[in-house]
Protein backbone atom coordinates (compact mmCIF):
# COMPACT_ATOMS: atom_id res chain seq x y z
CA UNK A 1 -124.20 -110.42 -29.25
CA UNK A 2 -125.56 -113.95 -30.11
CA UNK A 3 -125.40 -114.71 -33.51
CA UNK A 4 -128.97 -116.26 -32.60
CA UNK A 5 -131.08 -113.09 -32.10
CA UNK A 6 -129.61 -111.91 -35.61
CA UNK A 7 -132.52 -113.54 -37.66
CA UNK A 8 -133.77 -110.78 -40.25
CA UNK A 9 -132.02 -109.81 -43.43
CA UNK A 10 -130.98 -106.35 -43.80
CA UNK A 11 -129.92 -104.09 -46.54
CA UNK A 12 -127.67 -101.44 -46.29
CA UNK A 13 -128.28 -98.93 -49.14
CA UNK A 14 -126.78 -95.63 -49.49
CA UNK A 15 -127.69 -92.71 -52.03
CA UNK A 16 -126.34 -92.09 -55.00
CA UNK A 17 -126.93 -88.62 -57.28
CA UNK A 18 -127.09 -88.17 -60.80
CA UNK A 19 -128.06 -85.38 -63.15
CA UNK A 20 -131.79 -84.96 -64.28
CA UNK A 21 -130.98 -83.33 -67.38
CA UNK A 22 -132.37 -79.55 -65.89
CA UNK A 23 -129.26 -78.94 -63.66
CA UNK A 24 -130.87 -80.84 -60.61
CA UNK A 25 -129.90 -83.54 -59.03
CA UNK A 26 -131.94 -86.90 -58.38
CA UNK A 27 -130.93 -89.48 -55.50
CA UNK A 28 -131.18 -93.54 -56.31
CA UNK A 29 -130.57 -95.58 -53.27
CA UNK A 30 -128.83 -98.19 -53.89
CA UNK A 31 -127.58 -101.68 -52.26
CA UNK A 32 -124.15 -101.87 -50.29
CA UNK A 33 -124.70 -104.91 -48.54
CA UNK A 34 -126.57 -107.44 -46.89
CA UNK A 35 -126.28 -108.67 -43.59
CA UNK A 36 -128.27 -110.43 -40.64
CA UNK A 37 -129.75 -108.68 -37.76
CA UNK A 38 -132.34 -107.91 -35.35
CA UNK A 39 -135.16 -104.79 -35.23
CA UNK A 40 -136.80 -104.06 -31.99
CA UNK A 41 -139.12 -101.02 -31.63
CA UNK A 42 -138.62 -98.70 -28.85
CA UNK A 43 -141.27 -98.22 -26.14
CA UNK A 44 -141.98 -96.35 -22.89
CA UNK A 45 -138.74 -95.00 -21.05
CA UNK A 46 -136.62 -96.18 -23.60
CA UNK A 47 -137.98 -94.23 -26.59
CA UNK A 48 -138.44 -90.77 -24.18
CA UNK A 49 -134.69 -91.31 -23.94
CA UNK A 50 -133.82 -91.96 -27.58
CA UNK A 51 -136.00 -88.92 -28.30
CA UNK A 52 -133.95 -86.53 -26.25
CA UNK A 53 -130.63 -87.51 -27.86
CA UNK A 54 -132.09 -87.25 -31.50
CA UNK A 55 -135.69 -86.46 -32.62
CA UNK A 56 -138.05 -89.26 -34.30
CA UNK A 57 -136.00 -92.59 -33.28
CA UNK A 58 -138.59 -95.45 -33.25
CA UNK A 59 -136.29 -98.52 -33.74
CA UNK A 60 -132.96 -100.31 -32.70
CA UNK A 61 -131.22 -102.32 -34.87
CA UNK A 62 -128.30 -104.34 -34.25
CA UNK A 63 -125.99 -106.19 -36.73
CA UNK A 64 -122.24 -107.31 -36.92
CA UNK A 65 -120.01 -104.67 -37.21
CA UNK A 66 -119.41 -103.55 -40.39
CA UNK A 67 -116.86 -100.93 -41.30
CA UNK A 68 -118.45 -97.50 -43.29
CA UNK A 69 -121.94 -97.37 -41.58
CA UNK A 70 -123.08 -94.13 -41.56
CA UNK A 71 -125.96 -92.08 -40.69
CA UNK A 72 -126.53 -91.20 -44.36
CA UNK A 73 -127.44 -94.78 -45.28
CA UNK A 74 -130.78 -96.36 -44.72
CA UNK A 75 -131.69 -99.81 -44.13
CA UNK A 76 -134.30 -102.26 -45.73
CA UNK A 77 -135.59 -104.76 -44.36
CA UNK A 78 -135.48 -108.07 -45.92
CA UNK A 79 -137.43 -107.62 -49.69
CA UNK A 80 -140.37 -105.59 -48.07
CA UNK A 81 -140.45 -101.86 -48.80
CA UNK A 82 -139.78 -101.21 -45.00
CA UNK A 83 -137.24 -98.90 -44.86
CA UNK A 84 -135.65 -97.35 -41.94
CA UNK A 85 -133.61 -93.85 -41.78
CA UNK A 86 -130.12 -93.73 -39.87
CA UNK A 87 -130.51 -91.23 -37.54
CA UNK A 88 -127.04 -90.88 -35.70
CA UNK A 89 -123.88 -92.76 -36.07
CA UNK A 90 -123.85 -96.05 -35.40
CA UNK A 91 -122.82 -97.20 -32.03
CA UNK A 92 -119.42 -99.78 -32.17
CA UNK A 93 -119.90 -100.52 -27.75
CA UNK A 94 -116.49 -100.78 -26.14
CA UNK A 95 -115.00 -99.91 -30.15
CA UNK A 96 -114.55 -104.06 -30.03
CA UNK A 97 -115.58 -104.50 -34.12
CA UNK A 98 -118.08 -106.60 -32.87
CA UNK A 99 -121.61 -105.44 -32.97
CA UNK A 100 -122.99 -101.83 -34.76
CA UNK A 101 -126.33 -100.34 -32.51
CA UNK A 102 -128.06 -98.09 -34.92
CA UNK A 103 -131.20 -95.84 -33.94
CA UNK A 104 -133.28 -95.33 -36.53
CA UNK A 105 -136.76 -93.77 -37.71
CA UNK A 106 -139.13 -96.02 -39.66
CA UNK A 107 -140.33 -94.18 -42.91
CA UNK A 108 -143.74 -93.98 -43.26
């Protein structure tokens, strides 16, 4: 991955819950960490593909691996209220620590 095509900031944020006072619980997301990478939207072939390995995926997103990526995180982009839903694990190709592929639904 060329550090070059990683040019949009990225947000990490995962859920936290607390009490509402009635015995419920409410979630706040919340921000992990930021890091640089790159959004494309899928089209044609590949999102017929994408679709038949998990429902709704409408983006790829790659970043630098980090470790603790999950598929119950979501991702913001930069400081817009464009938020994206994890909807597998994360992909680590050839398990190098090098690069997370996420597929992810756009919210909204």
């Amino acid at each position: 991955m060329r550090s070059g095509s990683l040019k949009l900031r990225l947000t990490i944020q995962s859920v936290t819950s607390t009490g509402d006072g009635m015995g419920g619980s409410v979630g706040t997301w919340t921000d992990d960490r930021t890091v640089w990478g790159a959004v494309w939207p899928l089209r044609g072939q590949e999102l017929i593909v994408a679709q038949q390995q998990q429902s709704e995926i409408t983006h790829q997103i790659s970043i630098r691996y980090v470790d603790g990526v999950t598929a119950k995180n979501r991702i913001r982009l930069g400081d817009s209220t464009t938020y994206f839903d994890i909807m597998s694990p994360p992909i680590n190709p050839e398990m190098a620590n090098k690069e997370l592929r996420i597929y992810a639904r756009q919210q909204g």
